[in-house]
PDB file of N, CA and C in Angstrom:
ATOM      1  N   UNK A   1     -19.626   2.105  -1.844  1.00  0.00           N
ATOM      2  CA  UNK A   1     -18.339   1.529  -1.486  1.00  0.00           C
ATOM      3  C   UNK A   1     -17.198   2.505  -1.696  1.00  0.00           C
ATOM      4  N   UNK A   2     -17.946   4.001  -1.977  1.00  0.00           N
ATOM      5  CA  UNK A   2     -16.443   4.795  -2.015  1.00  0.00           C
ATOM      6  C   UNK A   2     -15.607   4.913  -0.752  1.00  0.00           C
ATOM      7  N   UNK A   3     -15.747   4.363   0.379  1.00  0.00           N
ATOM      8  CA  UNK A   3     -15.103   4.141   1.434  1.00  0.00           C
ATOM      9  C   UNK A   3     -14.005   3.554   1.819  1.00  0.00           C
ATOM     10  N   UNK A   4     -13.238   2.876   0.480  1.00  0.00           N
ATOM     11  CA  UNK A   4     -12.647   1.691   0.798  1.00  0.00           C
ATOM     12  C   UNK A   4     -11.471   2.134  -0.267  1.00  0.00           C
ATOM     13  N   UNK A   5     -10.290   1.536  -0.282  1.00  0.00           N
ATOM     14  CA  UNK A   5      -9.128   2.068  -1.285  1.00  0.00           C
ATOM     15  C   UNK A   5      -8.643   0.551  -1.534  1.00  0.00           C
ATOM     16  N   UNK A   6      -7.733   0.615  -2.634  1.00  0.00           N
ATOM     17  CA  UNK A   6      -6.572  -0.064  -2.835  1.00  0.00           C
ATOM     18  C   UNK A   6      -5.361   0.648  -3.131  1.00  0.00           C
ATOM     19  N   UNK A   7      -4.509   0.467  -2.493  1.00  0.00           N
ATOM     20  CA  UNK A   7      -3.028   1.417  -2.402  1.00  0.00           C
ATOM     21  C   UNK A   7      -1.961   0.788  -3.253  1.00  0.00           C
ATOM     22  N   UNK A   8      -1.295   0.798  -3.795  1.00  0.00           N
ATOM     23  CA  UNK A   8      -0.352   0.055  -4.874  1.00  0.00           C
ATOM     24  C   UNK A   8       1.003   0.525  -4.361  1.00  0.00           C
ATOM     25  N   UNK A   9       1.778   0.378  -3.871  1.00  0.00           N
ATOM     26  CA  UNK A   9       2.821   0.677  -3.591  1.00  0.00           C
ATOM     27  C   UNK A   9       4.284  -0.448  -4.104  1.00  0.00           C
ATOM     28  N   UNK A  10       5.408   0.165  -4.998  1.00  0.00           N
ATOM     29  CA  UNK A  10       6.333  -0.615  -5.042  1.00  0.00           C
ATOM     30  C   UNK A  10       7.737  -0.225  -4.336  1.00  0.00           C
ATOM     31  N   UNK A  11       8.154  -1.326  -4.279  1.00  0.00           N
ATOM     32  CA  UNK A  11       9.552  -0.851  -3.298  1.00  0.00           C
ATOM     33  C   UNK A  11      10.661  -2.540  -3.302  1.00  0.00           C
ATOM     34  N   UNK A  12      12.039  -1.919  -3.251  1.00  0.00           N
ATOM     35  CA  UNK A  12      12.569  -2.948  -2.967  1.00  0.00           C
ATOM     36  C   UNK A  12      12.423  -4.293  -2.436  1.00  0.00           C
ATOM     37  N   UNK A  13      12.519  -5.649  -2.855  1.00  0.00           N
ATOM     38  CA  UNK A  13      12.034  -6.787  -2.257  1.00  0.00           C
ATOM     39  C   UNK A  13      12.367  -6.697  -1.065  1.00  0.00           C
ATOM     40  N   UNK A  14      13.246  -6.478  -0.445  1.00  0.00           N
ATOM     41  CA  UNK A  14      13.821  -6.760   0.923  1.00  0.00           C
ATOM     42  C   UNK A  14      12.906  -6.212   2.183  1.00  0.00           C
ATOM     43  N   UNK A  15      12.436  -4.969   1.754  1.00  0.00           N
ATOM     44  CA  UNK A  15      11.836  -4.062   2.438  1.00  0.00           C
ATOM     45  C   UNK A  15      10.118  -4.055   2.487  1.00  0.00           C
ATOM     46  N   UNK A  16       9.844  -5.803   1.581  1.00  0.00           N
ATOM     47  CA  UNK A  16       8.280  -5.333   1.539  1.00  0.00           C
ATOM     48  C   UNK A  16       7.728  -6.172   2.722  1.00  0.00           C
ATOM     49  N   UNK A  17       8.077  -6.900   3.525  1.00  0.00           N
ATOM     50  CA  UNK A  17       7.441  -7.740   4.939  1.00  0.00           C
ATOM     51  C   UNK A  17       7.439  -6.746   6.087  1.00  0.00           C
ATOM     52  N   UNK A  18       8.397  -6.478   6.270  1.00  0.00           N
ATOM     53  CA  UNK A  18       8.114  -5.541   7.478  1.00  0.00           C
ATOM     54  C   UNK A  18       7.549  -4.223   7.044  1.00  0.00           C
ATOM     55  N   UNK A  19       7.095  -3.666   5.823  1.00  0.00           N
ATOM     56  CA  UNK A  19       6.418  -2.778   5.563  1.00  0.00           C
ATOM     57  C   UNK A  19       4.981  -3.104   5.714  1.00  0.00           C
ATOM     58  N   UNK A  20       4.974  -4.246   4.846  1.00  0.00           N
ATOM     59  CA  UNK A  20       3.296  -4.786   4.949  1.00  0.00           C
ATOM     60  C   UNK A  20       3.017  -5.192   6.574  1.00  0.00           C
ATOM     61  N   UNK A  21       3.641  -5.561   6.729  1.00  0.00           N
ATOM     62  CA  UNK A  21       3.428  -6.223   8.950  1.00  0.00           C
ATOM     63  C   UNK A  21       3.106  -4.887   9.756  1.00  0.00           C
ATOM     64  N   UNK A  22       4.297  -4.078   9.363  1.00  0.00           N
ATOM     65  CA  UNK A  22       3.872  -2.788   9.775  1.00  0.00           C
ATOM     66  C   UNK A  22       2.534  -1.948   9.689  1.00  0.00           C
ATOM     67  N   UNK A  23       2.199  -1.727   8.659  1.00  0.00           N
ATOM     68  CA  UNK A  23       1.176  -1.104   7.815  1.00  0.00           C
ATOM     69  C   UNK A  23      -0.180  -2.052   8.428  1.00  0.00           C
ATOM     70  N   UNK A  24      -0.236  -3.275   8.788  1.00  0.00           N
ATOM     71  CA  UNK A  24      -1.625  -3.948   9.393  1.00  0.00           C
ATOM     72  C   UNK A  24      -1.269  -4.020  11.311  1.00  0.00           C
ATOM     73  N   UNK A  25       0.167  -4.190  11.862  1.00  0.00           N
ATOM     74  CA  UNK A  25       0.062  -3.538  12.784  1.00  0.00           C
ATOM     75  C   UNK A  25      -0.747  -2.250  13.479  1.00  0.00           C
ATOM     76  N   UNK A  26      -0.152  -1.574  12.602  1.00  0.00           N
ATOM     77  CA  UNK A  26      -0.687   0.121  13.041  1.00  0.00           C
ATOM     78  C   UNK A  26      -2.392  -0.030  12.231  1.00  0.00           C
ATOM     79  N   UNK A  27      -2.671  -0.733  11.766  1.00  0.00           N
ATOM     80  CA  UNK A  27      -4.008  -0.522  11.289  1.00  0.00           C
ATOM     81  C   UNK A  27      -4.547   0.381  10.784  1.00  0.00           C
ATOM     82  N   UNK A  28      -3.542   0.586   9.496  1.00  0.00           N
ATOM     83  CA  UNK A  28      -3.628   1.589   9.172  1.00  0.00           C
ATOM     84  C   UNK A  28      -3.684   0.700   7.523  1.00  0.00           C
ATOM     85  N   UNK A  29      -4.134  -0.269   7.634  1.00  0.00           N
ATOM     86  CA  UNK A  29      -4.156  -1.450   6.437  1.00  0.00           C
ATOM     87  C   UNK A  29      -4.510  -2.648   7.367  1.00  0.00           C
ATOM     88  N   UNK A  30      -5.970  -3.075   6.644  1.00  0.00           N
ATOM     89  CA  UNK A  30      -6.741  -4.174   6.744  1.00  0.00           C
ATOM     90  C   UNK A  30      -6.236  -5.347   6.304  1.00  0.00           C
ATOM     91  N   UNK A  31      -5.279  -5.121   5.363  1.00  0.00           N
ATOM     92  CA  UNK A  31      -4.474  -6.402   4.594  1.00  0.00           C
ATOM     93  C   UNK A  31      -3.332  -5.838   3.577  1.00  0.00           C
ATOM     94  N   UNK A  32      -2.515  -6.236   3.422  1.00  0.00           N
ATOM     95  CA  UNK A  32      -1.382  -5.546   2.291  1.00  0.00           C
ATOM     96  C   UNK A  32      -0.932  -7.198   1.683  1.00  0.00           C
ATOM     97  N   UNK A  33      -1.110  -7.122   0.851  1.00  0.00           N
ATOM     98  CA  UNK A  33      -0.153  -8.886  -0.287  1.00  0.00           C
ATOM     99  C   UNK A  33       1.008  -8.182  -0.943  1.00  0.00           C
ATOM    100  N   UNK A  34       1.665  -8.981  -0.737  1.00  0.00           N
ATOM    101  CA  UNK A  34       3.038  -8.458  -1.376  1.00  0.00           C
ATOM    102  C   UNK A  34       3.033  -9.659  -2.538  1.00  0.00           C
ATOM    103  N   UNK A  35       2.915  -8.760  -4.045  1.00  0.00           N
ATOM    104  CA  UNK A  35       3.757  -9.467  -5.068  1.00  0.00           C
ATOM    105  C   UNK A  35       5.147  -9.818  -5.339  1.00  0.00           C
ATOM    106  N   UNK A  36       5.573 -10.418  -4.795  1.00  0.00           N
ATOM    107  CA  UNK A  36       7.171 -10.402  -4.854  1.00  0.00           C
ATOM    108  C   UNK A  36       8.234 -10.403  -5.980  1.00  0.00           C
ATOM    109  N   UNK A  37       7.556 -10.268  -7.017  1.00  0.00           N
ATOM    110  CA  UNK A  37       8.558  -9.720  -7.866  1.00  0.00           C
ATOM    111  C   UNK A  37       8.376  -9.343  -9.463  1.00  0.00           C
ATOM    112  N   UNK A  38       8.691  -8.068  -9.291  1.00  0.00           N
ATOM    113  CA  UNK A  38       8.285  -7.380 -10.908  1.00  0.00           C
ATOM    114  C   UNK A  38       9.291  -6.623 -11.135  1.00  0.00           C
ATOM    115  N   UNK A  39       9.777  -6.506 -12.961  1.00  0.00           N
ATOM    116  CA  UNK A  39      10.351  -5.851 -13.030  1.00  0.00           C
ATOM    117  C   UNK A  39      10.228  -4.213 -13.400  1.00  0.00           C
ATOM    118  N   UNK A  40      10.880  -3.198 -12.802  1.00  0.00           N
ATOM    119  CA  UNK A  40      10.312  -1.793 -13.208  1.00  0.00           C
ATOM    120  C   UNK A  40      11.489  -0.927 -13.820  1.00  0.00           C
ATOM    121  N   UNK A  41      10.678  -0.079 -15.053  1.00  0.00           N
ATOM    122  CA  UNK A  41      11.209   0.856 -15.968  1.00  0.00           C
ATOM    123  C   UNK A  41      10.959   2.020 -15.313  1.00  0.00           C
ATOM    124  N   UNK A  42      11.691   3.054 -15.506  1.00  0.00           N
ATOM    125  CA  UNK A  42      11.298   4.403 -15.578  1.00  0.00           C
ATOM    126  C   UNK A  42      12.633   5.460 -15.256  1.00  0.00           C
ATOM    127  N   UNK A  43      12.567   6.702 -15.663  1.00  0.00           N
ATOM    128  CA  UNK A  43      12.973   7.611 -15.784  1.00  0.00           C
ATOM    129  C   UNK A  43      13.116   8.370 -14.240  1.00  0.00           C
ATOM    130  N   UNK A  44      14.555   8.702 -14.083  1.00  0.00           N
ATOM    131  CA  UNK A  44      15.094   8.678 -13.091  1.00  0.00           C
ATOM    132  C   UNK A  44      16.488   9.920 -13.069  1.00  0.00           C
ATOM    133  N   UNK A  45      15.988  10.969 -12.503  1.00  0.00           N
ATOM    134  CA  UNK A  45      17.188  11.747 -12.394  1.00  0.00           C
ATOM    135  C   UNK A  45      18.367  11.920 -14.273  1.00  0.00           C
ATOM    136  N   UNK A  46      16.906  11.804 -15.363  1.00  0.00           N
ATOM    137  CA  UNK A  46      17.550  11.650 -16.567  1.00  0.00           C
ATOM    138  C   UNK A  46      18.236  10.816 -17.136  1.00  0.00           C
ATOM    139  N   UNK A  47      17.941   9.718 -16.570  1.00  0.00           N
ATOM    140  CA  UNK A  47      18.177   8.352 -17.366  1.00  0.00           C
ATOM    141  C   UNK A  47      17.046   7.363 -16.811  1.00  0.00           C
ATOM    142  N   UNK A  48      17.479   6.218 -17.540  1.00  0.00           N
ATOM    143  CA  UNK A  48      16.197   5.219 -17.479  1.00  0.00           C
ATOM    144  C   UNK A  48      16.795   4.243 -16.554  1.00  0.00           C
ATOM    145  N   UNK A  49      16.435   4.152 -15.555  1.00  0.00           N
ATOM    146  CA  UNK A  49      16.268   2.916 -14.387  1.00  0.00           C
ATOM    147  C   UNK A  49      15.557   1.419 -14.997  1.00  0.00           C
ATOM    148  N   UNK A  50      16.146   0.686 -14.270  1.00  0.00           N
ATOM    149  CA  UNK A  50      15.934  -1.146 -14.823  1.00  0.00           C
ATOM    150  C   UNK A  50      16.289  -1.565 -12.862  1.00  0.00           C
ATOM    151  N   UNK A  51      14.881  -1.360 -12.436  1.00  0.00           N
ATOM    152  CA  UNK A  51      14.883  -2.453 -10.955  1.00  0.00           C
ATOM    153  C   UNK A  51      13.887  -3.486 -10.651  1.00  0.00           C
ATOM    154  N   UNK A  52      14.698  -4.702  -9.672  1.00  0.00           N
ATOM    155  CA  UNK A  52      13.523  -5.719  -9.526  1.00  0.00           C
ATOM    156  C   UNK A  52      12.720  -5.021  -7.889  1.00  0.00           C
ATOM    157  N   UNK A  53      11.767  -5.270  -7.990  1.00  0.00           N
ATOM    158  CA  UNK A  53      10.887  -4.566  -6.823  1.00  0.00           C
ATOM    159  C   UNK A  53      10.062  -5.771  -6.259  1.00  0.00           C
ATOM    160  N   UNK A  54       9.191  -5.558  -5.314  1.00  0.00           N
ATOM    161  CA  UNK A  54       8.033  -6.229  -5.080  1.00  0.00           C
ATOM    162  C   UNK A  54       6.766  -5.116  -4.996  1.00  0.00           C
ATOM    163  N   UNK A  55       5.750  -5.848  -5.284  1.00  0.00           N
ATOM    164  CA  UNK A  55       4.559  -4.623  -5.105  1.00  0.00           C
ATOM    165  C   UNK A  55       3.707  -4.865  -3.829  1.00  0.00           C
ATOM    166  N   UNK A  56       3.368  -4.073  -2.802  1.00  0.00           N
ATOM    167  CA  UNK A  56       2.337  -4.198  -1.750  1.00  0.00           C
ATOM    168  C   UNK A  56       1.139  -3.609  -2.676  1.00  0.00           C
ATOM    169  N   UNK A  57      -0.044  -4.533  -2.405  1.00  0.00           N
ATOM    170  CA  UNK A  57      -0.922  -4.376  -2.753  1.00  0.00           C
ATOM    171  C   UNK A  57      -1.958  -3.998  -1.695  1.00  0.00           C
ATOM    172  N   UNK A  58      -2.180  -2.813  -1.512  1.00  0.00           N
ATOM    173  CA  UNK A  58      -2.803  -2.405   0.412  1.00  0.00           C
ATOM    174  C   UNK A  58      -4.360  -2.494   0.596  1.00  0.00           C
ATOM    175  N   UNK A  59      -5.103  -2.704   1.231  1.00  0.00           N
ATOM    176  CA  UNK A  59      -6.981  -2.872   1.273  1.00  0.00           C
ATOM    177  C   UNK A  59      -6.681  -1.909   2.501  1.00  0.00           C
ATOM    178  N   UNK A  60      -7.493  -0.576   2.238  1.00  0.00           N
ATOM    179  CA  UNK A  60      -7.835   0.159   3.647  1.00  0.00           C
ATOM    180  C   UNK A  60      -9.204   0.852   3.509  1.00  0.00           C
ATOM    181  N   UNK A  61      -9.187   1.943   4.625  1.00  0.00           N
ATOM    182  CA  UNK A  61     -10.581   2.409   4.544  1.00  0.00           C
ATOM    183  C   UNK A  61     -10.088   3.738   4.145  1.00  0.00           C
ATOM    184  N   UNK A  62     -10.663   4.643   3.500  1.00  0.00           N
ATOM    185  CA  UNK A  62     -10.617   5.457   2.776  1.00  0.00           C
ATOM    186  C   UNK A  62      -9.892   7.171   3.954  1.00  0.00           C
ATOM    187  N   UNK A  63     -10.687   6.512   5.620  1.00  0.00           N
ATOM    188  CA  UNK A  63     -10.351   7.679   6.404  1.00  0.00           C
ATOM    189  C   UNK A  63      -9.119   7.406   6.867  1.00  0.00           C
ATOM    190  N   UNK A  64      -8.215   5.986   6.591  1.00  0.00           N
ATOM    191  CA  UNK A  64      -6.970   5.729   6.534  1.00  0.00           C
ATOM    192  C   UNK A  64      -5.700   6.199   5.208  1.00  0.00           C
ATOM    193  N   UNK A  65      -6.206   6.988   4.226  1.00  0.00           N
ATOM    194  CA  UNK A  65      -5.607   6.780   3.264  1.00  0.00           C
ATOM    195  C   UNK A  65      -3.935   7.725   3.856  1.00  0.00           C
ATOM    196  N   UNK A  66      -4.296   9.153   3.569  1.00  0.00           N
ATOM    197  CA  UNK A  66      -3.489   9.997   4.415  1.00  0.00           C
ATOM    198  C   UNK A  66      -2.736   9.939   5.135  1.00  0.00           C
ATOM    199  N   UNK A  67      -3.073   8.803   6.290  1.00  0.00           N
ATOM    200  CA  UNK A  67      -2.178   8.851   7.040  1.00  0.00           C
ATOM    201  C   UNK A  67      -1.008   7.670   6.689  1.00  0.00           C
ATOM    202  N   UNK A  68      -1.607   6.633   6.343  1.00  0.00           N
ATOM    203  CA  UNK A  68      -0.751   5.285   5.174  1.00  0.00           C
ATOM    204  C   UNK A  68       0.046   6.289   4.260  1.00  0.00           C
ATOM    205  N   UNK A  69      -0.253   6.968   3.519  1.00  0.00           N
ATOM    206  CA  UNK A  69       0.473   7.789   2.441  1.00  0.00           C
ATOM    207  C   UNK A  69       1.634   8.669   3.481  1.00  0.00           C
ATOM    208  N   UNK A  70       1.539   9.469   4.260  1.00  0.00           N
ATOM    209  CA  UNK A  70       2.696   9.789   5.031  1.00  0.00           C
ATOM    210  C   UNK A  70       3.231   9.183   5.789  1.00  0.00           C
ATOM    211  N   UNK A  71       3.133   7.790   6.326  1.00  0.00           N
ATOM    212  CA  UNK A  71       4.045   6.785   6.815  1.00  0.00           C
ATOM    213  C   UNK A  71       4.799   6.009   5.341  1.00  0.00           C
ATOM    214  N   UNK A  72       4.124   6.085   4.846  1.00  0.00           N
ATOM    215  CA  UNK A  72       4.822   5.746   3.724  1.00  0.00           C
ATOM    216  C   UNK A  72       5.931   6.363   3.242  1.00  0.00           C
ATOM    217  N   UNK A  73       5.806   7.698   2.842  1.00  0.00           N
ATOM    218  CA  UNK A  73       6.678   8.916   2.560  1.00  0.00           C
ATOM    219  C   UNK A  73       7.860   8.830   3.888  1.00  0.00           C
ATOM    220  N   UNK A  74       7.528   8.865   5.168  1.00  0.00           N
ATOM    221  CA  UNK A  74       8.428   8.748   6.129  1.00  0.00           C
ATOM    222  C   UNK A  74       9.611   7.294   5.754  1.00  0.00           C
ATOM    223  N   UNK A  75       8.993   6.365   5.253  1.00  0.00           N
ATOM    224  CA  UNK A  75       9.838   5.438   6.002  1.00  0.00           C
ATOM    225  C   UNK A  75       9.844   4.507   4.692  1.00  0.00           C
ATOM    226  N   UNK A  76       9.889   4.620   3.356  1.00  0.00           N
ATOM    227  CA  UNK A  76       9.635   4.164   2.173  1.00  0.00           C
ATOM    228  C   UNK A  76      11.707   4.822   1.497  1.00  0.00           C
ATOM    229  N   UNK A  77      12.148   3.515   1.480  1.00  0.00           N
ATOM    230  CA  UNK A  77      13.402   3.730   1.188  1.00  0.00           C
ATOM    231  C   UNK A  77      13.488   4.754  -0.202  1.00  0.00           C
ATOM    232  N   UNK A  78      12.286   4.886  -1.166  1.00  0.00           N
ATOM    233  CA  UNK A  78      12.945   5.901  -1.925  1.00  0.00           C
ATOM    234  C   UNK A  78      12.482   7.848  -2.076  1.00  0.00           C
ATOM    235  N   UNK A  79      13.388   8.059  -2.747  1.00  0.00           N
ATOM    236  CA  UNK A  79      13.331   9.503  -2.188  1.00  0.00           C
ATOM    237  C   UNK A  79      11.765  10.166  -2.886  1.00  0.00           C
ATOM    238  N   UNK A  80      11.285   9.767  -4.016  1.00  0.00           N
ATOM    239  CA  UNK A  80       9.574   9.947  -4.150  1.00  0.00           C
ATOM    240  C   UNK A  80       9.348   8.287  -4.539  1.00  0.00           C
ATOM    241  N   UNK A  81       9.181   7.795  -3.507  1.00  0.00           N
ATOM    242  CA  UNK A  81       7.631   6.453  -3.596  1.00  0.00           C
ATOM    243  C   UNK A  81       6.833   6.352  -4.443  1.00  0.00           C
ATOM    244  N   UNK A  82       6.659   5.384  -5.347  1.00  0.00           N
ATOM    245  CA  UNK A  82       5.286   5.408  -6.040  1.00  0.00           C
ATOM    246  C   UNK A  82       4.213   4.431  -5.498  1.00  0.00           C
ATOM    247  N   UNK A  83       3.574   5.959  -4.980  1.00  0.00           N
ATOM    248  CA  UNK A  83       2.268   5.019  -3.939  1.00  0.00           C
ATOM    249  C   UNK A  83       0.991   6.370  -5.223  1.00  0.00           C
ATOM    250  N   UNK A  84       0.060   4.691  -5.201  1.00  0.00           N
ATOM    251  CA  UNK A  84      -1.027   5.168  -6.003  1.00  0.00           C
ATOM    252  C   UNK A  84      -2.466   4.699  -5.138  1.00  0.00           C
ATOM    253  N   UNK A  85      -3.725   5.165  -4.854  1.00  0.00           N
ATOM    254  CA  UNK A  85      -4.701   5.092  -4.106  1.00  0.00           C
ATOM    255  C   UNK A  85      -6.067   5.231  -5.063  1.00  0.00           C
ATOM    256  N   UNK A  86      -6.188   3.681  -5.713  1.00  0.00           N
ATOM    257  CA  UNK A  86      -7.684   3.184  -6.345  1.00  0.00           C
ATOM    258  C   UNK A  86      -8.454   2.779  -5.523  1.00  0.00           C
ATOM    259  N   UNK A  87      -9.868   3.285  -5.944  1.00  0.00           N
ATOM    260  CA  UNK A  87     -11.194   3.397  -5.161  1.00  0.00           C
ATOM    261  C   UNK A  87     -11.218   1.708  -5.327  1.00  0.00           C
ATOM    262  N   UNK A  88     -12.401   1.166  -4.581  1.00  0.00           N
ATOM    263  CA  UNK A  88     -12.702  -0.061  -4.470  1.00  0.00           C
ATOM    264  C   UNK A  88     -14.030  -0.060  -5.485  1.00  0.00           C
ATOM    265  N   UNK A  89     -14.862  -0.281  -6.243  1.00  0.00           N
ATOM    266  CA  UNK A  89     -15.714   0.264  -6.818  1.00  0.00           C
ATOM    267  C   UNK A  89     -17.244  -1.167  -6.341  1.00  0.00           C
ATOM    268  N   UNK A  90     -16.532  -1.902  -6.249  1.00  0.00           N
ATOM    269  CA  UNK A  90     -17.268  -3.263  -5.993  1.00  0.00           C
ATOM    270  C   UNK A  90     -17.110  -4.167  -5.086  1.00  0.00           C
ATOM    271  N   UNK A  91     -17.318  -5.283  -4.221  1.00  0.00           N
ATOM    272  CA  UNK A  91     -16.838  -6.175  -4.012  1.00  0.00           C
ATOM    273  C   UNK A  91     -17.645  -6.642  -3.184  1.00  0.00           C
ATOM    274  N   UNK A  92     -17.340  -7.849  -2.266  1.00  0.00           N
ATOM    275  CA  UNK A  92     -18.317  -8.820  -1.565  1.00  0.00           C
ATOM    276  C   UNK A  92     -18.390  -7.791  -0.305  1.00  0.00           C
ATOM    277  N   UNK A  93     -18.840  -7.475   0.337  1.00  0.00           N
ATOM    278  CA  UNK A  93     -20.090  -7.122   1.008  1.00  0.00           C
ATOM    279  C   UNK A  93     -19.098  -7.295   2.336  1.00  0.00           C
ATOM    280  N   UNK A  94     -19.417  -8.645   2.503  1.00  0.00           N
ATOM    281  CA  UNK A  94     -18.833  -8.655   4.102  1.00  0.00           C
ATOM    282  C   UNK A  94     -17.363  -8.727   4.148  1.00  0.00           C
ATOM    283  N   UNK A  95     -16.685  -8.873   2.988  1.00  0.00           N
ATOM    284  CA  UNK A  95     -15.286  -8.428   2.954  1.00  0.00           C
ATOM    285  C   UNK A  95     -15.124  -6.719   2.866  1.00  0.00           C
ATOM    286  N   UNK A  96     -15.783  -6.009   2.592  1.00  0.00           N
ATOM    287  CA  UNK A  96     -15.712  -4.739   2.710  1.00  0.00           C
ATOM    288  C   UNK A  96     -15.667  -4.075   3.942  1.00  0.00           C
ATOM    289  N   UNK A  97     -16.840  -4.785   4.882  1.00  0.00           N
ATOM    290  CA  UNK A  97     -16.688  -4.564   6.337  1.00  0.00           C
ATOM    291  C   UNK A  97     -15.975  -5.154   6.870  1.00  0.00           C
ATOM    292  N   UNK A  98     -15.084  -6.435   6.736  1.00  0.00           N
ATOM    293  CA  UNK A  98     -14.018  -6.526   7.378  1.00  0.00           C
ATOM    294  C   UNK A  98     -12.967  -5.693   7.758  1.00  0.00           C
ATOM    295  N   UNK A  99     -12.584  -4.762   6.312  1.00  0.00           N
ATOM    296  CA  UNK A  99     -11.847  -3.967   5.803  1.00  0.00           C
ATOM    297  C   UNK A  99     -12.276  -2.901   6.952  1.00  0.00           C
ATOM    298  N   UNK A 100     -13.078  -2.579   6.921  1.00  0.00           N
ATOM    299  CA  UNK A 100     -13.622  -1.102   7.264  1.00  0.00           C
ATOM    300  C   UNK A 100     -13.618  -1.655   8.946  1.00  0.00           C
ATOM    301  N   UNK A 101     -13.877  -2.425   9.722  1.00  0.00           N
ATOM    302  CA  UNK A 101     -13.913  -2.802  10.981  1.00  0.00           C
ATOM    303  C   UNK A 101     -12.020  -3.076  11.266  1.00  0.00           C
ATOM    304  N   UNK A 102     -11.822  -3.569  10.967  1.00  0.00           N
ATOM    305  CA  UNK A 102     -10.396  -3.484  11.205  1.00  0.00           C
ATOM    306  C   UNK A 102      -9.038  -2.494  10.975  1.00  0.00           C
ATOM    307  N   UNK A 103      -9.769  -1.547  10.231  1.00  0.00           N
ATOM    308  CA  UNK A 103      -8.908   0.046   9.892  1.00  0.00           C
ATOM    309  C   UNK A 103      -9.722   0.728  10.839  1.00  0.00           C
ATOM    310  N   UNK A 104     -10.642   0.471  11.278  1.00  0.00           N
ATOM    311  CA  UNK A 104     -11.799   1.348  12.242  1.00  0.00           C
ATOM    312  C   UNK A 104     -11.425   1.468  13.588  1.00  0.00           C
ATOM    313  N   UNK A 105     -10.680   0.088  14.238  1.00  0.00           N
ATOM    314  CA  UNK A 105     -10.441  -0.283  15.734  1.00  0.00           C
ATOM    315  C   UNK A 105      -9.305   0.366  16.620  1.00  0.00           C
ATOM    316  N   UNK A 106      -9.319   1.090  17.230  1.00  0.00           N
ATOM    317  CA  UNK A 106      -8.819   1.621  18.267  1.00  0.00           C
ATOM    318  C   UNK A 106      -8.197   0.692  19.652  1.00  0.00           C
ATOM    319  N   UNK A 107      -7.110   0.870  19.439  1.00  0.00           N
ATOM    320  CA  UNK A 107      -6.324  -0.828  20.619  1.00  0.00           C
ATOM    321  C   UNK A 107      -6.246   0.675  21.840  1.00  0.00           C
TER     322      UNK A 107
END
């Protein structure tokens, strides 16, 4: 099943529907869930940032990752994105090939 990813991406609430719509449009993501709301810490141009975000949670196929990661970078309102790309290590079987048939298809 090393074929398969989960992409973690956070970003402003406003901006996570038409990212996720986008991202299974282009099929370049089998499915993306948006958590809609967490709060995030971190260090920022030397001080500490306090923002509310939502998280896309992305299912793709692994020969999709690359190119999801530079549409991302293109069009991801911040200036470095935190997009992270975990292997799938397990899972049901025919949900895997869903995944993989629908990042696979050529319109």
């Amino acid at each position: 099943m090393d074929n398969v990813r989960v992409i973690f991406v956070s970003l402003p609430r406003e901006d996570a529907r038409d990212m996720a719509r986008t991202l299974v449009e282009e099929r370049l993501a089998a499915c993306a869930n948006i958590i809609p709301k967490m709060e995030s810490f971190y260090w920022w141009e030397g001080k500490i940032e306090n923002d509310e975000e939502a998280l896309l949670m992305i299912k793709t196929s692994y020969q999709k990752v690359e190119d999801l990661i530079r549409y991302m970078q293109e069009n991801h309102p911040y200036e470095v994105p935190d997009i992270i790309s975990v292997p799938i290590m397990e899972g049901l079987p025919d949900y895997i090939n869903w995944m993989l048939e629908e990042t696979g298809k050529v319109d």
